[in-house]
N, C-alpha and C. Protein backbone atom coordinates (compact mmCIF):
# COMPACT_ATOMS: atom_id res chain seq x y z
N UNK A 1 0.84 -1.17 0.00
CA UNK A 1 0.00 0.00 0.00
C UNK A 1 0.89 1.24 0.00
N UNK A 2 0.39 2.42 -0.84
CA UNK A 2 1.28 3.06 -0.65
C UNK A 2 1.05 4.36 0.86
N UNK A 3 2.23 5.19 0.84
CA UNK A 3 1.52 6.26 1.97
C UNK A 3 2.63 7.35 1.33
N UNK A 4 1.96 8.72 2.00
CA UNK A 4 2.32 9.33 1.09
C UNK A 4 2.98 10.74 2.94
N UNK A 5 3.57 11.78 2.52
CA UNK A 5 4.06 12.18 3.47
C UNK A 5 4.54 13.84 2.89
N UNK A 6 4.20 14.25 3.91
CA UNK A 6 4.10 16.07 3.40
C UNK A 6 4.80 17.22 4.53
N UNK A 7 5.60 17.11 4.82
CA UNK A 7 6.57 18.05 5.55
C UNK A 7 5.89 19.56 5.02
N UNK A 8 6.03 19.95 6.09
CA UNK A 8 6.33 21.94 5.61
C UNK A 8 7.37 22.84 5.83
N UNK A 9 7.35 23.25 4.90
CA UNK A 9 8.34 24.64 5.11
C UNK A 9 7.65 25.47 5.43
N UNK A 10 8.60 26.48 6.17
CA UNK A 10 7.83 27.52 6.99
C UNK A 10 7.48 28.61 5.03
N UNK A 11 7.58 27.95 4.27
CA UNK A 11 7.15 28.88 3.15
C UNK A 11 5.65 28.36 2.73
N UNK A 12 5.26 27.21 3.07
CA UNK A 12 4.25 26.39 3.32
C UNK A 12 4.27 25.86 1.55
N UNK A 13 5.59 25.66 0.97
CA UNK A 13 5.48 24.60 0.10
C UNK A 13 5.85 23.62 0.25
N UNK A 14 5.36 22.08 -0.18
CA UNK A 14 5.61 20.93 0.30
C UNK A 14 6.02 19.91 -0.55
N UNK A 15 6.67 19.19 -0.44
CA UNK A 15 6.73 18.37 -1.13
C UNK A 15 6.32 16.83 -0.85
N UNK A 16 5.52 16.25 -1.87
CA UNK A 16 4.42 15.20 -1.06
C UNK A 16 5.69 13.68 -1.59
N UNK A 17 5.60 13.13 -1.12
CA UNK A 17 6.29 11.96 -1.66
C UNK A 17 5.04 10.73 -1.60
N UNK A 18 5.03 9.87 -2.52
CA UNK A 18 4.15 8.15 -2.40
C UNK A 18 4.80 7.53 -2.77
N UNK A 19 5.15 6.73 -1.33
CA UNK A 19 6.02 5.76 -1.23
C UNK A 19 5.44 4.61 -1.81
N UNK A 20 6.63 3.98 -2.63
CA UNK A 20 5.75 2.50 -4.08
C UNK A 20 4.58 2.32 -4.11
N UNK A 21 4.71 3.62 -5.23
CA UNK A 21 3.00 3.76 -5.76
C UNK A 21 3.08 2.10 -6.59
N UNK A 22 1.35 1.79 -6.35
CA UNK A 22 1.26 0.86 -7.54
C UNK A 22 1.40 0.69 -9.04
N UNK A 23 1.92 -0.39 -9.79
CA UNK A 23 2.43 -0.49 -10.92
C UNK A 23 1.13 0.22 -11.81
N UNK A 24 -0.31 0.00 -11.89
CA UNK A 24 -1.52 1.12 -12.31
C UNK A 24 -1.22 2.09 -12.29
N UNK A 25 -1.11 3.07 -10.97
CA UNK A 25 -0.89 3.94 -10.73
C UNK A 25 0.53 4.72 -11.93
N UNK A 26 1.41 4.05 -11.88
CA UNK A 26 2.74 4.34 -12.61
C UNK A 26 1.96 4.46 -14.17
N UNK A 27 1.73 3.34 -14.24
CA UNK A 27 0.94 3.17 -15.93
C UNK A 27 0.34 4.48 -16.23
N UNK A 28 -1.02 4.60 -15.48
CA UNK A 28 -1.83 5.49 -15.36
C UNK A 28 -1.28 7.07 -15.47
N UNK A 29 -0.14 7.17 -15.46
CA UNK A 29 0.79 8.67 -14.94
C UNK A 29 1.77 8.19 -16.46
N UNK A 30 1.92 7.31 -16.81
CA UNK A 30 2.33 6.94 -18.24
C UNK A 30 3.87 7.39 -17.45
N UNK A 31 4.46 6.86 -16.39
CA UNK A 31 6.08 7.13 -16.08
C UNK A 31 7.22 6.68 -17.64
N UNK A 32 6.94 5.85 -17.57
CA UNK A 32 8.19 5.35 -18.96
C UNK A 32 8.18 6.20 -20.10
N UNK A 33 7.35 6.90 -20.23
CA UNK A 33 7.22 7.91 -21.47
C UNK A 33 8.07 9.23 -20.86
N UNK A 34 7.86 9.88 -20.22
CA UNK A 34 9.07 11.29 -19.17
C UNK A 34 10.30 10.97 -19.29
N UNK A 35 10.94 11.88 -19.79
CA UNK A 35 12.64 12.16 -19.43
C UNK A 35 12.96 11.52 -18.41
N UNK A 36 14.08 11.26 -18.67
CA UNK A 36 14.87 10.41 -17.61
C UNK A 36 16.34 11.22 -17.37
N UNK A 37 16.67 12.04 -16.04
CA UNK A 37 17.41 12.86 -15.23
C UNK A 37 18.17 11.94 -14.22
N UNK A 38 19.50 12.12 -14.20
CA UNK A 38 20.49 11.57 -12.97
C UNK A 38 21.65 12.68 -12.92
N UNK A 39 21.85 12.29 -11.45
CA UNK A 39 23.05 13.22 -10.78
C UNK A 39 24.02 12.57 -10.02
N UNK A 40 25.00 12.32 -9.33
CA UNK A 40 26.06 11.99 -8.93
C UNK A 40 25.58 12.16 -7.39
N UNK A 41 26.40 11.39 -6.50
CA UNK A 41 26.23 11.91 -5.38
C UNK A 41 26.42 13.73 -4.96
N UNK A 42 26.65 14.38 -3.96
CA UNK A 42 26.40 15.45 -3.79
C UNK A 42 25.69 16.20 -2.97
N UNK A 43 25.82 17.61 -2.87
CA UNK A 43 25.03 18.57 -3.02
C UNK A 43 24.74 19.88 -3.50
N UNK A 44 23.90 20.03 -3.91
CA UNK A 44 22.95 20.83 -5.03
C UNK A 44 21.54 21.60 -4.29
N UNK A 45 21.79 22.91 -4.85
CA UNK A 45 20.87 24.24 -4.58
C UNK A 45 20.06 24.09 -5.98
N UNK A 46 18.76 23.99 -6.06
CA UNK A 46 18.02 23.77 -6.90
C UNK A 46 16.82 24.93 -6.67
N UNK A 47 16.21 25.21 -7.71
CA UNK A 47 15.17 26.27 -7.61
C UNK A 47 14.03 25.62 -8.57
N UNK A 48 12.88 25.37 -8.02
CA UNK A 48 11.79 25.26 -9.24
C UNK A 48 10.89 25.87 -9.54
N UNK A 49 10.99 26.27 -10.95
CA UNK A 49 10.28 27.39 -11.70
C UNK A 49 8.97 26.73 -12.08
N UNK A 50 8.67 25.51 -12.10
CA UNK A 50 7.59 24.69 -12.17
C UNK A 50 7.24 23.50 -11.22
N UNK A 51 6.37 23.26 -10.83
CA UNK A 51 5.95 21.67 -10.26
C UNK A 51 6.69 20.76 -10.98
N UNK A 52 7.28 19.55 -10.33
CA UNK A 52 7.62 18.95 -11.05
C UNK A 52 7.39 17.42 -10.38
N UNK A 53 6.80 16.34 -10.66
CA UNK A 53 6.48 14.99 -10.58
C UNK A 53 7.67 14.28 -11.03
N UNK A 54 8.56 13.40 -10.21
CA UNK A 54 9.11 12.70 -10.86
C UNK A 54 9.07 10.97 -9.79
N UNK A 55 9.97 10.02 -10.58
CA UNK A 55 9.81 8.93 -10.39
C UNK A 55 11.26 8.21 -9.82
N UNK A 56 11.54 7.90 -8.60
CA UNK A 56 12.51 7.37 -8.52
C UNK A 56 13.24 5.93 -8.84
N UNK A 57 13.65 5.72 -9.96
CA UNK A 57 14.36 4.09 -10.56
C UNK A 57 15.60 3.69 -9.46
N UNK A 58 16.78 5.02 -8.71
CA UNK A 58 17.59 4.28 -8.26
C UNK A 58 18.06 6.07 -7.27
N UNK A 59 18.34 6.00 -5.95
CA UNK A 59 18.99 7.05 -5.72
C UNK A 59 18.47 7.19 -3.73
N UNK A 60 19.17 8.12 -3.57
CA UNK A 60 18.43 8.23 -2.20
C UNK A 60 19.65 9.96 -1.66
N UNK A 61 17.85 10.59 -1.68
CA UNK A 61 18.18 12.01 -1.15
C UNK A 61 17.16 12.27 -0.02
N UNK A 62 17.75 13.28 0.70
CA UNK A 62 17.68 14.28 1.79
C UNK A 62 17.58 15.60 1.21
N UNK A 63 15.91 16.38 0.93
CA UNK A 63 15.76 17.62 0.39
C UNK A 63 16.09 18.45 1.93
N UNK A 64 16.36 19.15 2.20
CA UNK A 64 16.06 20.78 2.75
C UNK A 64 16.06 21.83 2.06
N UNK A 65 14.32 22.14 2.29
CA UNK A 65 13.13 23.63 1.83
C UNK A 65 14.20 24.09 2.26
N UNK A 66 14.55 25.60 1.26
CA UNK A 66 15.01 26.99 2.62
C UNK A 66 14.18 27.22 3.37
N UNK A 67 14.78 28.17 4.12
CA UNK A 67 13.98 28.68 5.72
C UNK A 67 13.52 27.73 6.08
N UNK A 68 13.71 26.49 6.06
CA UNK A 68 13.06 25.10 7.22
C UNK A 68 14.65 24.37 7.83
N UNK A 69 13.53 23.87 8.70
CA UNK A 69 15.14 23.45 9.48
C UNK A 69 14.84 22.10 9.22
N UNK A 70 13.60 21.52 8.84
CA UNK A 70 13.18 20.16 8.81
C UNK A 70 13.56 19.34 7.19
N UNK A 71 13.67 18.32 7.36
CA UNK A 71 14.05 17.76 5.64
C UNK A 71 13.12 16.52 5.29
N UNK A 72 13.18 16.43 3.65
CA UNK A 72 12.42 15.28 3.50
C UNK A 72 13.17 14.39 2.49
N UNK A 73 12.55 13.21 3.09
CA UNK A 73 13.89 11.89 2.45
C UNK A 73 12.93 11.14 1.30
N UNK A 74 13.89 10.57 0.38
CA UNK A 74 12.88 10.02 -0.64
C UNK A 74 14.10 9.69 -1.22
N UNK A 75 13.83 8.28 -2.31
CA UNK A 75 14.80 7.41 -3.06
C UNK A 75 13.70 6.20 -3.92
N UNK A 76 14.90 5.12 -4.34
CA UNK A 76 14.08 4.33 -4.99
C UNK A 76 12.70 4.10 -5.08
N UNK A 77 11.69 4.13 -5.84
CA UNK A 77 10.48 3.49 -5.60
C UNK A 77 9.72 4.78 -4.76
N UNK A 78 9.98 5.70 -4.84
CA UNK A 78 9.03 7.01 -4.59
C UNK A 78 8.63 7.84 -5.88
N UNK A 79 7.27 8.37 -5.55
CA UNK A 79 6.94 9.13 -6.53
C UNK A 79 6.77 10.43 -5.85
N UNK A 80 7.24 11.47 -6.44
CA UNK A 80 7.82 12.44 -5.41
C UNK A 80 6.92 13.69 -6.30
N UNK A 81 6.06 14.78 -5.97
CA UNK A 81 5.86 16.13 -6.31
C UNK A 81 6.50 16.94 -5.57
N UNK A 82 6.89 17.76 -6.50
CA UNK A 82 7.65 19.52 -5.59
C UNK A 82 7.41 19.73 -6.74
N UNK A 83 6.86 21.41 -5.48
CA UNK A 83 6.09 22.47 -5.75
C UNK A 83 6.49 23.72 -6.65
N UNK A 84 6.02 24.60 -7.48
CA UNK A 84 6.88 25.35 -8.05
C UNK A 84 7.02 26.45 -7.20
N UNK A 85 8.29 27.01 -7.30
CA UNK A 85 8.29 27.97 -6.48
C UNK A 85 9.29 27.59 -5.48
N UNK A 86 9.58 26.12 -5.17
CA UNK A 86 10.49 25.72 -4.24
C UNK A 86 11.99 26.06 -4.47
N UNK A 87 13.14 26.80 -3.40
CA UNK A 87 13.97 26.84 -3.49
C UNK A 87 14.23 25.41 -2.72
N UNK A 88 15.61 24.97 -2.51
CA UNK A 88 16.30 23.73 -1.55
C UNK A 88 17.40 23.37 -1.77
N UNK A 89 18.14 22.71 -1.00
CA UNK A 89 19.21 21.88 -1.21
C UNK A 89 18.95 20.34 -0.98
N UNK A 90 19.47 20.08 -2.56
CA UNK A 90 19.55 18.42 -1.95
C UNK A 90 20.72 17.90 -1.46
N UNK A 91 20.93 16.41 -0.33
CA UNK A 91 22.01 16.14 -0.48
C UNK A 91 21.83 14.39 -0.70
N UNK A 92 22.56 13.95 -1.83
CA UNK A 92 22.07 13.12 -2.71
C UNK A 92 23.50 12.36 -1.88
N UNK A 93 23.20 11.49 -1.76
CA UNK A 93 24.15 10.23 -0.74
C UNK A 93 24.19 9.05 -1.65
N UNK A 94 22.85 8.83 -2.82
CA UNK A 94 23.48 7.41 -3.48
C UNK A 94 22.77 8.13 -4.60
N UNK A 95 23.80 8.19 -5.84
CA UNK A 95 23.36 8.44 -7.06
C UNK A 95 22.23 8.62 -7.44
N UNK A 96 21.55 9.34 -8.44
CA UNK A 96 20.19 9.91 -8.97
C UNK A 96 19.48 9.08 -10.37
N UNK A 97 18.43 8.19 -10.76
CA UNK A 97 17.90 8.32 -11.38
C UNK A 97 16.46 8.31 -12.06
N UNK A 98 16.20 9.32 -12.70
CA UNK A 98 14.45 9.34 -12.33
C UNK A 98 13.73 9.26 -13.42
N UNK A 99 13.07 9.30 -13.67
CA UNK A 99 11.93 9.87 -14.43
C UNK A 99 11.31 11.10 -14.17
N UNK A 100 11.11 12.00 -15.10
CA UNK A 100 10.40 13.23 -14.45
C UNK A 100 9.57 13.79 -15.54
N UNK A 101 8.60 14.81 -15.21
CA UNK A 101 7.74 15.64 -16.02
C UNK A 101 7.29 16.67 -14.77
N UNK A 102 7.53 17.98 -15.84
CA UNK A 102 7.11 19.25 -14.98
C UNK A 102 5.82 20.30 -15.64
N UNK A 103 5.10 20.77 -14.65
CA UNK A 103 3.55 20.83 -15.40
C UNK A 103 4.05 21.60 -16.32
N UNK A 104 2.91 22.13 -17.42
CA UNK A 104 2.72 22.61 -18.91
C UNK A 104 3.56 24.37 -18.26
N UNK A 105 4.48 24.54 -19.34
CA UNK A 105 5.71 25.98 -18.82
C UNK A 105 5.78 25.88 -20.01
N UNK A 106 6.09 27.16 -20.13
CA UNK A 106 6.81 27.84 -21.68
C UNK A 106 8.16 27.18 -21.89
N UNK A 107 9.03 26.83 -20.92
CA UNK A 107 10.43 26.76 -20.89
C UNK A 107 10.31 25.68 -20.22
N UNK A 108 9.64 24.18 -20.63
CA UNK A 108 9.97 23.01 -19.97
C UNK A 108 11.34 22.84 -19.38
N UNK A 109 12.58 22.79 -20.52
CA UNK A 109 13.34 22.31 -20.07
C UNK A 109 14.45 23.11 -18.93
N UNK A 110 13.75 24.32 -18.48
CA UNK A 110 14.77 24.56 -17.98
C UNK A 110 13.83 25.18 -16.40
N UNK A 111 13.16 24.29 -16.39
CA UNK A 111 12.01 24.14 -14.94
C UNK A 111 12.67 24.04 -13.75
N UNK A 112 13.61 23.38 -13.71
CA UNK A 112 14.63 23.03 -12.34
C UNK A 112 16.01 23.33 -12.53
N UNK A 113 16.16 24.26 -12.22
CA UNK A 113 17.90 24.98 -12.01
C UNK A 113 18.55 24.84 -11.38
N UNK A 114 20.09 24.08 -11.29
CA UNK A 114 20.89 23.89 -10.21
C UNK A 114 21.47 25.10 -10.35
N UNK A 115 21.44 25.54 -9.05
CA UNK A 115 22.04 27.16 -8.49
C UNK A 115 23.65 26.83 -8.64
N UNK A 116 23.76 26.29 -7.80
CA UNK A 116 25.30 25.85 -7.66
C UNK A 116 25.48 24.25 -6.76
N UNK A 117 26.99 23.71 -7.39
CA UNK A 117 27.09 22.57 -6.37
C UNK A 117 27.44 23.36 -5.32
N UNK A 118 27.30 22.43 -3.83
CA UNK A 118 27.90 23.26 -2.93
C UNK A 118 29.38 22.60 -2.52
């Protein structure tokens, strides 16, 4: 079953994670058709200019929202939304790879900006 989990930032954007959604569910969201994004271990200041849904195949990160002191964890086998508008740092401990799609933007591809490594 899945469950799903929603931290706040004191900016009150959230990012929801569902932990191993069902294989329907995946279908249904058509995952295998979305870009497929990976990153190295690390950490990374990211900004999103759009919502963005993605799918985790292999990886395991630790987001921290700015202005929150609290973080949210997510890796393999999560289906993860963040919000547009979210600044954060990730810190990515086992390699990145996903699937992703970010809602309808003029400038799809450039929806999620790494600010800088840190």
């Amino acid at each position: 079953m899945a469950s799903t989990s929603t931290p706040r930032s004191c900016s009150e954007l959230t990012i929801t994670v569902e932990h191993n959604p069902s294989k329907s569910r995946l279908a249904e969201l058509g995952i295998n058709s979305w870009p497929k994004w990976g990153c190295p271990p690390g950490k990374y200041m990211l900004k999103f200019d759009a919502q963005e849904t993605c799918y985790f195949l292999r990886g395991k990160v630790k987001v921290y929202p700015k202005g929150s002191s609290e973080s949210v964890k997510f890796g393999v086998g999560d289906l993860v939304t963040i919000p547009k508008g979210l600044s954060c740092t990730w810190e990515v401990s086992v390699a990145v790879d996903k699937h992703y799609k970010f809602e309808s933007s003029s400038t799809p591809t450039s929806s999620s900006k790494c600010i800088s490594d840190i």
